[in-house]
PDB file of N, CA and C in Angstrom:
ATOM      1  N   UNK A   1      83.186 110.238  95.350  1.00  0.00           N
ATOM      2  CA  UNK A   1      83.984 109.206  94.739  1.00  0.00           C
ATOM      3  C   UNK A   1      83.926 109.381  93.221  1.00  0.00           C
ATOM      4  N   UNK A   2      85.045 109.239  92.884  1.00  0.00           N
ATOM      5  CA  UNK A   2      85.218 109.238  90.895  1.00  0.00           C
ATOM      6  C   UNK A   2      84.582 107.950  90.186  1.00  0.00           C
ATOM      7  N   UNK A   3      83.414 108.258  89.560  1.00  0.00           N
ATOM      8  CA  UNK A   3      83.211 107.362  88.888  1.00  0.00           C
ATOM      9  C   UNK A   3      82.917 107.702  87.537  1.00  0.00           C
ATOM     10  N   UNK A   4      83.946 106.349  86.666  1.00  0.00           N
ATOM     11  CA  UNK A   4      84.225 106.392  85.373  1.00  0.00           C
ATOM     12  C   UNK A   4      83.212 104.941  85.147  1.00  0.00           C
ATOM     13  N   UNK A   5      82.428 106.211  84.073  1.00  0.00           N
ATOM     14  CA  UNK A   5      81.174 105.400  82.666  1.00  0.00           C
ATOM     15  C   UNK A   5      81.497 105.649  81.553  1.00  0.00           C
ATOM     16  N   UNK A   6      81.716 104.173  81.293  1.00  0.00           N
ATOM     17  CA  UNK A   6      82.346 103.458  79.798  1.00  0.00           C
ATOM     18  C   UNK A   6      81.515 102.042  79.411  1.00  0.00           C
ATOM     19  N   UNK A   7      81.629 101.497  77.949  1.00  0.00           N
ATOM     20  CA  UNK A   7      81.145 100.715  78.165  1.00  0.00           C
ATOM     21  C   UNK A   7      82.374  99.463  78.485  1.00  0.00           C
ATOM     22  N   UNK A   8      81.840  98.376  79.032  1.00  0.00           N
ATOM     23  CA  UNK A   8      82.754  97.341  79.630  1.00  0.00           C
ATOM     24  C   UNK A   8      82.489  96.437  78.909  1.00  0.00           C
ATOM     25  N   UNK A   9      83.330  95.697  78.237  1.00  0.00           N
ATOM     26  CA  UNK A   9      83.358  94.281  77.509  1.00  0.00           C
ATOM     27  C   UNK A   9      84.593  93.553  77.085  1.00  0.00           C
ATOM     28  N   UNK A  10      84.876  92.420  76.966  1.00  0.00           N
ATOM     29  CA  UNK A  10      86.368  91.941  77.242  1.00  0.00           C
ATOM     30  C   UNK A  10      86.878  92.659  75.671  1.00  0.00           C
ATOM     31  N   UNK A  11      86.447  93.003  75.156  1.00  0.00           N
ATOM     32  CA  UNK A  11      86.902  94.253  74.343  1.00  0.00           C
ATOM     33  C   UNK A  11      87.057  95.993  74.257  1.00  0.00           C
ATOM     34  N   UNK A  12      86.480  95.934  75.145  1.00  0.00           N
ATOM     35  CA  UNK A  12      86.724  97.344  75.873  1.00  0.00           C
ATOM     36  C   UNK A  12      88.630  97.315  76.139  1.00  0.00           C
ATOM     37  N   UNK A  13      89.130  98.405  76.001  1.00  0.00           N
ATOM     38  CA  UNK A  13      90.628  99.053  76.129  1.00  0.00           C
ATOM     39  C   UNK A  13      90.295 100.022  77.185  1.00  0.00           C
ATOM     40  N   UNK A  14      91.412  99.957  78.600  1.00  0.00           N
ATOM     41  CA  UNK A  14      91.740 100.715  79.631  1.00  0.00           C
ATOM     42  C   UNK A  14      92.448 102.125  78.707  1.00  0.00           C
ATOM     43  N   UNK A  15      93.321 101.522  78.510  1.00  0.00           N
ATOM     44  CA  UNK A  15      94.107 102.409  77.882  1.00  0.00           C
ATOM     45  C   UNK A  15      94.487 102.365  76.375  1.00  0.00           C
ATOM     46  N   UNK A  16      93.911 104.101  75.538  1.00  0.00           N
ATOM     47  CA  UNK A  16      93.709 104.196  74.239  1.00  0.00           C
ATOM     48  C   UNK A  16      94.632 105.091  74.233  1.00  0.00           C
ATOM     49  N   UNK A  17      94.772 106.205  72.583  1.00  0.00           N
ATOM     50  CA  UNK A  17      95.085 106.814  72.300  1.00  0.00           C
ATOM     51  C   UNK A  17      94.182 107.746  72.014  1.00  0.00           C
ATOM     52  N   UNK A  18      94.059 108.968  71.491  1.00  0.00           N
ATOM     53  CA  UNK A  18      93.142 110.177  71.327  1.00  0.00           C
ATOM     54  C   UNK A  18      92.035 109.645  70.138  1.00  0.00           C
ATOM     55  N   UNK A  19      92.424 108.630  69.270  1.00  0.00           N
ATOM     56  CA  UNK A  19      91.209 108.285  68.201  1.00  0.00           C
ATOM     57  C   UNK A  19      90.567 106.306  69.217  1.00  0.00           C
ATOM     58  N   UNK A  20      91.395 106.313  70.321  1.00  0.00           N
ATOM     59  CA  UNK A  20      90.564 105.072  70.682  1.00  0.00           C
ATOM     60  C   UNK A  20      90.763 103.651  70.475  1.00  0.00           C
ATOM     61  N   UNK A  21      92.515 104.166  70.216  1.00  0.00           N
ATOM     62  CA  UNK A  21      93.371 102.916  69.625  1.00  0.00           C
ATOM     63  C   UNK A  21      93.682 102.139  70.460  1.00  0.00           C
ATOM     64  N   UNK A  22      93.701 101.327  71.317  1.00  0.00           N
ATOM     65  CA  UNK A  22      94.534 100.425  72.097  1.00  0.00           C
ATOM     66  C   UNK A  22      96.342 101.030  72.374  1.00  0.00           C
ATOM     67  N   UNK A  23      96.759 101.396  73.373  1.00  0.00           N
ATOM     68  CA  UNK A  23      98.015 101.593  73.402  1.00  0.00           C
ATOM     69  C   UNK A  23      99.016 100.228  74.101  1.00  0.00           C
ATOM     70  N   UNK A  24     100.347 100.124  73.441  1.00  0.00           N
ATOM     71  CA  UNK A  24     101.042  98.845  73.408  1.00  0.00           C
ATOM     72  C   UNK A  24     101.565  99.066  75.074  1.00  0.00           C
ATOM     73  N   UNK A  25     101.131  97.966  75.351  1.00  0.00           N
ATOM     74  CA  UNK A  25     102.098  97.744  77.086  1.00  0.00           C
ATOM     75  C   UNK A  25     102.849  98.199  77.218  1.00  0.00           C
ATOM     76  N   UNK A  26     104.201  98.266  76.468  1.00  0.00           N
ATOM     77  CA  UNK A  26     105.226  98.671  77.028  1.00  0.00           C
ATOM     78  C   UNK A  26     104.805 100.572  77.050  1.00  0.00           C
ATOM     79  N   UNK A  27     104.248 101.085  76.284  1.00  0.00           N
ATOM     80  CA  UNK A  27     103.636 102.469  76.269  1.00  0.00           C
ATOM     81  C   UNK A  27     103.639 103.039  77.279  1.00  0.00           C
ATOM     82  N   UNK A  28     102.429 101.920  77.991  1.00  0.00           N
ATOM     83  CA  UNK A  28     101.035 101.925  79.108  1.00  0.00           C
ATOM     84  C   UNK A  28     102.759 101.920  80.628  1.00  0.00           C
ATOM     85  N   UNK A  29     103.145 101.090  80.528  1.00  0.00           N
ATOM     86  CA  UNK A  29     104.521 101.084  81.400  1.00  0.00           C
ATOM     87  C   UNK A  29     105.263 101.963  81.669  1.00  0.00           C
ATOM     88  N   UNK A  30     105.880 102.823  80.355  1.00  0.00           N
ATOM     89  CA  UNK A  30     106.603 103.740  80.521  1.00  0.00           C
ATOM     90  C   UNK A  30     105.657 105.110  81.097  1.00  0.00           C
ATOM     91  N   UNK A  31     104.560 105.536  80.733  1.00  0.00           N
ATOM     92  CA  UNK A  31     103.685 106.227  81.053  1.00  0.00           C
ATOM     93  C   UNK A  31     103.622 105.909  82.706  1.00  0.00           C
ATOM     94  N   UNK A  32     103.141 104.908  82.966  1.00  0.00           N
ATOM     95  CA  UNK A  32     102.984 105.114  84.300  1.00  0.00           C
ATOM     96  C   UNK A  32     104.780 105.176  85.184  1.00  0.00           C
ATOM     97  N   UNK A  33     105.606 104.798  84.598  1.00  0.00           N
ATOM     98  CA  UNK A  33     106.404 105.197  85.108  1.00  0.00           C
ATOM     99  C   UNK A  33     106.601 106.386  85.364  1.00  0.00           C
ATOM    100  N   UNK A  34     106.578 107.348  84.399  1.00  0.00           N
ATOM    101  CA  UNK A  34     106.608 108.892  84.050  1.00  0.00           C
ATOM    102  C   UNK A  34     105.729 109.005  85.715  1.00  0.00           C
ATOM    103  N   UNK A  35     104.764 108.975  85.482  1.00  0.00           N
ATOM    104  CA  UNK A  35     103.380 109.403  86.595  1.00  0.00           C
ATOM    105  C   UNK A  35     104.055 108.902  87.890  1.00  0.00           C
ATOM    106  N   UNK A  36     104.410 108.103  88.248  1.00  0.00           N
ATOM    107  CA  UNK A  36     104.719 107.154  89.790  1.00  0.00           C
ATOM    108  C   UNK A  36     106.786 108.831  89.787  1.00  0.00           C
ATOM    109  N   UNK A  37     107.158 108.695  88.889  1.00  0.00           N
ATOM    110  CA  UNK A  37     108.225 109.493  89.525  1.00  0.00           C
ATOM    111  C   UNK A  37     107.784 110.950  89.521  1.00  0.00           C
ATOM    112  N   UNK A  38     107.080 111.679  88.757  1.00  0.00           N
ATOM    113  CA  UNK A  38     106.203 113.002  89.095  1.00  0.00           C
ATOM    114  C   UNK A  38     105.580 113.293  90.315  1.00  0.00           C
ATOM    115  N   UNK A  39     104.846 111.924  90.535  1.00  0.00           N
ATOM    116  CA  UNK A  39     104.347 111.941  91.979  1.00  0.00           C
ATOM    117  C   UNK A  39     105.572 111.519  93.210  1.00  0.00           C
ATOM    118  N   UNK A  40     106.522 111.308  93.003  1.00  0.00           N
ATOM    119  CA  UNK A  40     107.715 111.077  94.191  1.00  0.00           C
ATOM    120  C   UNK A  40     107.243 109.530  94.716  1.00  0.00           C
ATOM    121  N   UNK A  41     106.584 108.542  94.410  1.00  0.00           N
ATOM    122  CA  UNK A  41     106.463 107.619  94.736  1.00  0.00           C
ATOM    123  C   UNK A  41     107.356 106.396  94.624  1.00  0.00           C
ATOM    124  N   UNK A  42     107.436 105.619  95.369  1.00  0.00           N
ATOM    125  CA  UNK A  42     108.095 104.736  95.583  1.00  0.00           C
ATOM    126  C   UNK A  42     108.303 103.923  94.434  1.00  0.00           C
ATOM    127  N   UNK A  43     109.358 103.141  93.948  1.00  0.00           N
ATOM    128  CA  UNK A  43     109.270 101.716  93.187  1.00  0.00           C
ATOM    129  C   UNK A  43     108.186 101.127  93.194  1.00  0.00           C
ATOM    130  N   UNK A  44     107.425 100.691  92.034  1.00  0.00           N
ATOM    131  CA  UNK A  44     106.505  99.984  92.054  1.00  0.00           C
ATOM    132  C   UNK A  44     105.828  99.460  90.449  1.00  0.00           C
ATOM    133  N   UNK A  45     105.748  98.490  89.998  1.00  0.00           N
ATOM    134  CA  UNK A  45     105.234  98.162  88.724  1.00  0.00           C
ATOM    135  C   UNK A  45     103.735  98.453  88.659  1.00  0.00           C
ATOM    136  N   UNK A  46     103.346  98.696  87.491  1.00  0.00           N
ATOM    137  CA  UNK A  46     102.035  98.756  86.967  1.00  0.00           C
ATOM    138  C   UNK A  46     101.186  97.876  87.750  1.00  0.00           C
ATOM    139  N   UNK A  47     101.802  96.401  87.551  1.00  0.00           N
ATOM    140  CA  UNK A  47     100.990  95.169  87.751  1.00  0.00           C
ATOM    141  C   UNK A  47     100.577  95.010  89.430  1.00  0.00           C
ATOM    142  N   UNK A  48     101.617  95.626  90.590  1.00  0.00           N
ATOM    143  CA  UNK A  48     101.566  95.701  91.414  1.00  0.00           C
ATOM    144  C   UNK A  48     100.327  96.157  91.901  1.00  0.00           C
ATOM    145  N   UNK A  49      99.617  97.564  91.314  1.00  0.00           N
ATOM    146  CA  UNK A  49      98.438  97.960  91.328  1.00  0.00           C
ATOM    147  C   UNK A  49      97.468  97.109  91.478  1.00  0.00           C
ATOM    148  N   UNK A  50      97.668  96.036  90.410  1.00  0.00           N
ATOM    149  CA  UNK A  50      96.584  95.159  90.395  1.00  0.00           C
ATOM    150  C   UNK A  50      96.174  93.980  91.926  1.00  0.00           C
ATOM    151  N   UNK A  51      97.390  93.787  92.139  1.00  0.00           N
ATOM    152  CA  UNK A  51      97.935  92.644  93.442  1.00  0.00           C
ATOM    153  C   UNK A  51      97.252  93.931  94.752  1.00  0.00           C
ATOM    154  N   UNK A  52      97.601  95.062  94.369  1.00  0.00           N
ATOM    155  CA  UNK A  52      97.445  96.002  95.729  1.00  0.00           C
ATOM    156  C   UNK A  52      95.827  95.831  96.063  1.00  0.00           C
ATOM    157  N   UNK A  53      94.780  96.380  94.663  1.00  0.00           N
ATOM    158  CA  UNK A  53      93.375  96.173  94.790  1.00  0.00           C
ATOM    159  C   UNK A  53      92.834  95.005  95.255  1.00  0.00           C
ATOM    160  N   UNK A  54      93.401  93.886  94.751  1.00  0.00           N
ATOM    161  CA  UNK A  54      92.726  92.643  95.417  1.00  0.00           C
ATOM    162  C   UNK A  54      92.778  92.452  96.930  1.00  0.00           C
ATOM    163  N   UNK A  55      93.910  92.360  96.818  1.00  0.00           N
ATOM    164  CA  UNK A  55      94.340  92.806  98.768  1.00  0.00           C
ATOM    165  C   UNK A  55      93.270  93.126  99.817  1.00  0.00           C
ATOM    166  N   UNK A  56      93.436  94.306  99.024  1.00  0.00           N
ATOM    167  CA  UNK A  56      92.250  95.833  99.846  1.00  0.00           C
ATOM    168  C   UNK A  56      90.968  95.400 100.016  1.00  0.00           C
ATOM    169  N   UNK A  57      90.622  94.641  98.595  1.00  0.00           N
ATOM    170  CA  UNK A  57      89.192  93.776  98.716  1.00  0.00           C
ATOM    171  C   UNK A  57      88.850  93.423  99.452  1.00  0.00           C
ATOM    172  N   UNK A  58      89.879  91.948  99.418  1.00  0.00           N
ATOM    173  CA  UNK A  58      89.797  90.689 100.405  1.00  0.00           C
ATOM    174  C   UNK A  58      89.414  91.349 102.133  1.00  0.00           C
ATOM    175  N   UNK A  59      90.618  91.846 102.072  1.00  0.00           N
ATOM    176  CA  UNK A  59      91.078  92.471 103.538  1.00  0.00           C
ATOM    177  C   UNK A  59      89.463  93.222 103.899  1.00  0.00           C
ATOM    178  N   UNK A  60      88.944  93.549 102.837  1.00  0.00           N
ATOM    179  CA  UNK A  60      88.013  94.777 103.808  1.00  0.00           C
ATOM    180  C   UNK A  60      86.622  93.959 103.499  1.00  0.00           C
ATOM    181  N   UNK A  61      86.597  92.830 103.393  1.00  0.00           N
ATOM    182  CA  UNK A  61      85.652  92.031 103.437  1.00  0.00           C
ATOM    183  C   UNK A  61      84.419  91.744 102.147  1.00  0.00           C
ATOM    184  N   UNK A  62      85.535  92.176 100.536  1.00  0.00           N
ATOM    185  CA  UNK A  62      84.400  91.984  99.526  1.00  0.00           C
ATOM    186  C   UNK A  62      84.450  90.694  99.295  1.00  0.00           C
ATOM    187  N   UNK A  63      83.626  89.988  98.902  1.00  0.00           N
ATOM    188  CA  UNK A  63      83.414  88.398  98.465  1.00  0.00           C
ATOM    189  C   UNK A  63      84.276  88.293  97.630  1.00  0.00           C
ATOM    190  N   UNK A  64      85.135  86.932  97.695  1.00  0.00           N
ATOM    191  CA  UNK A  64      85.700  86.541  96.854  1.00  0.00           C
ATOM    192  C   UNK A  64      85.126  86.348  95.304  1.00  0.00           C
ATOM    193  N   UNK A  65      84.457  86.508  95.085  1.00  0.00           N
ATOM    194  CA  UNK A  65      83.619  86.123  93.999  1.00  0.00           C
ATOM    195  C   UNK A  65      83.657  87.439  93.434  1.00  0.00           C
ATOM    196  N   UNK A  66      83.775  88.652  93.890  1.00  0.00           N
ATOM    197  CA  UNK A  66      83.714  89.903  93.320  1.00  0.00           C
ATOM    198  C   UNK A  66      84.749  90.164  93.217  1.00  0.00           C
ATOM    199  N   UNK A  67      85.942  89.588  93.506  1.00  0.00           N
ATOM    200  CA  UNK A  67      87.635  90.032  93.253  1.00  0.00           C
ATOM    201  C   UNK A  67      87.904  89.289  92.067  1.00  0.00           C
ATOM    202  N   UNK A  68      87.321  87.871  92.039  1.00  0.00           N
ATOM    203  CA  UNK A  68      87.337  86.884  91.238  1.00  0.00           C
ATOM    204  C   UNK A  68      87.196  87.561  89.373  1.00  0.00           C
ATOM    205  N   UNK A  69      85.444  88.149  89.837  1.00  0.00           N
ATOM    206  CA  UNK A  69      84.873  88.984  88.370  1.00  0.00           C
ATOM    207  C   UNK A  69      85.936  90.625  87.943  1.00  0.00           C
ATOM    208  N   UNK A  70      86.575  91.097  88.967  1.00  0.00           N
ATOM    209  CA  UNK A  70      86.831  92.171  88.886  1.00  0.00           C
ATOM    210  C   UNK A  70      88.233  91.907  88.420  1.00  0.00           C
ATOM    211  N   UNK A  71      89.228  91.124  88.587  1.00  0.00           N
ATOM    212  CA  UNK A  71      90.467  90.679  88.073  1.00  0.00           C
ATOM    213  C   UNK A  71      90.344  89.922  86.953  1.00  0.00           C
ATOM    214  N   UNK A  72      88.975  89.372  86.850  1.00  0.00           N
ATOM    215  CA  UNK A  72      89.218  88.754  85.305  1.00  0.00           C
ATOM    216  C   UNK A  72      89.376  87.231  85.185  1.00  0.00           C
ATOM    217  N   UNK A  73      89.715  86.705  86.406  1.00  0.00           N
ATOM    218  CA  UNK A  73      90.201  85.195  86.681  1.00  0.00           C
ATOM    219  C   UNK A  73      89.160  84.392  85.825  1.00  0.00           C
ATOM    220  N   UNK A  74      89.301  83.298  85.282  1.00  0.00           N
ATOM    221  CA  UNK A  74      88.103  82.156  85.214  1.00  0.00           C
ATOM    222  C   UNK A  74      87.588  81.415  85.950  1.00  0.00           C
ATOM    223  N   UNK A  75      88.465  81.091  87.228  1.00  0.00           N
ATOM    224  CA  UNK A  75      87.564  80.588  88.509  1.00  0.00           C
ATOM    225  C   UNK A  75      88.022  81.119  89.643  1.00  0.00           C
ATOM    226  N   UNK A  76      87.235  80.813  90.426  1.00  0.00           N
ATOM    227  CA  UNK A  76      87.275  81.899  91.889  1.00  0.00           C
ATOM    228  C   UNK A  76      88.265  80.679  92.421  1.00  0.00           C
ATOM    229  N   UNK A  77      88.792  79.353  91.930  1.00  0.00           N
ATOM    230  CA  UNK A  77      89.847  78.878  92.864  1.00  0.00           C
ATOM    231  C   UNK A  77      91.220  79.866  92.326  1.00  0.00           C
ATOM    232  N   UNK A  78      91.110  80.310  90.994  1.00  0.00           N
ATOM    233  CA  UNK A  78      92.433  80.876  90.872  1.00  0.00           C
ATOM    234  C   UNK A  78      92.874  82.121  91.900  1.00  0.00           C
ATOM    235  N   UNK A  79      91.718  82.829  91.770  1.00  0.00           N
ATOM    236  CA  UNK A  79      91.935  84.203  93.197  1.00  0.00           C
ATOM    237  C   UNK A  79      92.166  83.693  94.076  1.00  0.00           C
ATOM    238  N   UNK A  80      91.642  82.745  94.716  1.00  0.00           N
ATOM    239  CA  UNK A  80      91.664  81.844  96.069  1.00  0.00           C
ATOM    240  C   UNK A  80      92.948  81.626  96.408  1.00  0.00           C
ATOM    241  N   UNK A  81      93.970  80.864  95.345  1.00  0.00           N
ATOM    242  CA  UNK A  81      95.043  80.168  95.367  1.00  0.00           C
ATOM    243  C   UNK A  81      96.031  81.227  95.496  1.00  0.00           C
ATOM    244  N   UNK A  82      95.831  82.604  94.739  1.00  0.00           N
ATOM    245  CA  UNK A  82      96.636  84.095  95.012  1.00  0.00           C
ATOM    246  C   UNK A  82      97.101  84.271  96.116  1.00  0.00           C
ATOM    247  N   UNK A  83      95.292  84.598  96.621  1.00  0.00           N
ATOM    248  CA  UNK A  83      95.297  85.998  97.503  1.00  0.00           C
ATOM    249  C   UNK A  83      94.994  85.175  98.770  1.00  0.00           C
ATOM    250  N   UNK A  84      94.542  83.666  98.743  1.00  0.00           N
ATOM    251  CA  UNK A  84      94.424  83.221 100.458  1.00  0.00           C
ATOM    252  C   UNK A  84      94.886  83.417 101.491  1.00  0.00           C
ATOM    253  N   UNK A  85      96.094  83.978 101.358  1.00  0.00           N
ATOM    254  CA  UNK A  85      97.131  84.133 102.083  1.00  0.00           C
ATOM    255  C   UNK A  85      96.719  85.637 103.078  1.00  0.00           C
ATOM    256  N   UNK A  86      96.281  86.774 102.090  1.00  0.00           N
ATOM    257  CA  UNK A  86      95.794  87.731 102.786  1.00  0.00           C
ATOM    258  C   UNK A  86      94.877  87.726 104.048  1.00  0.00           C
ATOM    259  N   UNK A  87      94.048  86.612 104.061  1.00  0.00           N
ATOM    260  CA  UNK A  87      92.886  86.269 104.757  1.00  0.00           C
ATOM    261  C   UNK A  87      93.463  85.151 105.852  1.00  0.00           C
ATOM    262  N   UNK A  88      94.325  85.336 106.865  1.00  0.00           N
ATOM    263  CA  UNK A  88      94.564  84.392 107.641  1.00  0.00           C
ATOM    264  C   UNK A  88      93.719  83.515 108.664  1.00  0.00           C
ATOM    265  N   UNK A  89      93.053  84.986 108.721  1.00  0.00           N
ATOM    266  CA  UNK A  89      91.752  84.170 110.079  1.00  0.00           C
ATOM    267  C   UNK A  89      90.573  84.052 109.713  1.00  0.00           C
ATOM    268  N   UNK A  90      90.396  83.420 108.358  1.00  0.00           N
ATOM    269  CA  UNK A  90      89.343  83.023 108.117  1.00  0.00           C
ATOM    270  C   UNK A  90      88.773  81.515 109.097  1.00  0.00           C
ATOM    271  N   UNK A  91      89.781  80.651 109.134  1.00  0.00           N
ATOM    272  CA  UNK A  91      89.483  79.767 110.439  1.00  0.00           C
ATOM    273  C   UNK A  91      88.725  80.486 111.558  1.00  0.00           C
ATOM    274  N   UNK A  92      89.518  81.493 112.043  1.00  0.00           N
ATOM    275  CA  UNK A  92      89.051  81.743 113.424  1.00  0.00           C
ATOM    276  C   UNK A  92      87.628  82.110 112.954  1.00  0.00           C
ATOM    277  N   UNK A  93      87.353  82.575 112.106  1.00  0.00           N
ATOM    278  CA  UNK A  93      86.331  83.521 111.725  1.00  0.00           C
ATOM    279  C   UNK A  93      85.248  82.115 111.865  1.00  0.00           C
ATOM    280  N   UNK A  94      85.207  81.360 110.795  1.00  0.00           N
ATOM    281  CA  UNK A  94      84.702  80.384 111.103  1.00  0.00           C
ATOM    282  C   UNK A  94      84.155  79.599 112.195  1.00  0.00           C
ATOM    283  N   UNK A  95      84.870  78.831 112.892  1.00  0.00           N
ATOM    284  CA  UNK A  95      84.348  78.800 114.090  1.00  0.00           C
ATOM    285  C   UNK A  95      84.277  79.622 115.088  1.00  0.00           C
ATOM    286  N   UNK A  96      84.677  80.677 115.288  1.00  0.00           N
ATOM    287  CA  UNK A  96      83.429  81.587 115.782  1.00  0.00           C
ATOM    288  C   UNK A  96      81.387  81.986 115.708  1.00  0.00           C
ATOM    289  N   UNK A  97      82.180  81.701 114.053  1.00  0.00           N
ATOM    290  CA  UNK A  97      80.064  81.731 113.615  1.00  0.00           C
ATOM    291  C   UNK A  97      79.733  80.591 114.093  1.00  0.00           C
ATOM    292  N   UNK A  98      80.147  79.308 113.835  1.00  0.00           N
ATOM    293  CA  UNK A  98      79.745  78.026 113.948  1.00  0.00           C
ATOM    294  C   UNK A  98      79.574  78.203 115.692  1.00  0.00           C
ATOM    295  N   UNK A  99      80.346  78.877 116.808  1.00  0.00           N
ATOM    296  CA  UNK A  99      80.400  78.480 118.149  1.00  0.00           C
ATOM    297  C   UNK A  99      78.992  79.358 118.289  1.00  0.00           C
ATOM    298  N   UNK A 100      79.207  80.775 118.156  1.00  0.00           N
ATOM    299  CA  UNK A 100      78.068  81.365 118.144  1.00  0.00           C
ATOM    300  C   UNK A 100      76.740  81.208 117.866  1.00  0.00           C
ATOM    301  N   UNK A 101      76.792  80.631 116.703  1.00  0.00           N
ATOM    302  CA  UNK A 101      75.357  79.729 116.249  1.00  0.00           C
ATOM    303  C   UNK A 101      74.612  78.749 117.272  1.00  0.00           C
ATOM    304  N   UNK A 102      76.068  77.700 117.759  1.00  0.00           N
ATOM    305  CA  UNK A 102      75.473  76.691 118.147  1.00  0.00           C
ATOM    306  C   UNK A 102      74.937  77.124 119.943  1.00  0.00           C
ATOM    307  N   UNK A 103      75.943  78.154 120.529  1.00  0.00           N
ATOM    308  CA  UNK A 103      75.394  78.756 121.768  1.00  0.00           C
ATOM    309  C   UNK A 103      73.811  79.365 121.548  1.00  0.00           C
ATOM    310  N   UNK A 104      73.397  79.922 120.754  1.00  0.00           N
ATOM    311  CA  UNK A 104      72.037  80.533 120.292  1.00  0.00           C
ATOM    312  C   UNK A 104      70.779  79.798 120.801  1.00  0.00           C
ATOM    313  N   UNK A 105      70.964  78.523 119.987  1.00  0.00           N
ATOM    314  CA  UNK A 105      70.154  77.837 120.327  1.00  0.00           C
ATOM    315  C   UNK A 105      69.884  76.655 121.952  1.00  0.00           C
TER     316      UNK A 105
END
């Protein structure tokens, strides 16, 4: 797996220039446009990326609380209010533990 070490701080920049400048959104946009039609890929915005990772999270069972820190949100109701939707059977999920539990004993 690729892993990129940098330092991280809400001042840290994803994307610089060769001296470490901050590059302007619309830049960062057209660039990845360039990249998404090189690669033959489908329509898709930058930002979409972002909506796609949380998804993948949720779906594959990381804590909300770690999608929460990793998107940046200020409270884990804002991810909640997003992405709940991804997570339909969290009910079922629920009482299942709760039925299971209470058969145990």
């Amino acid at each position: 797996m690729l892993e990129l070490e940098f330092p991280q701080s809400p001042e840290t920049y994803l994307f610089t220039d060769a001296a470490s400048e901050p590059l302007h959104p619309d830049r960062v946009t057209k660039l990845f446009e360039i990249a998404r039609l090189a690669a033959g890929l489908p329509r898709i915005r930058l930002h979409d990326l972002r909506h796609t990772h949380a998804t993948h999270l949720l779906q594959n069972g990381v804590h909300p609380k770690v999608v929460q820190e990793r998107l940046g949100h200020a409270t884990i109701s804002t991810t909640m209010d997003i992405y709940s939707h991804v997570l339909p059977g969290l009910q079922e999920t629920a009482a299942a533990l709760v039925a299971a539990a209470l058969d145990a004993d």
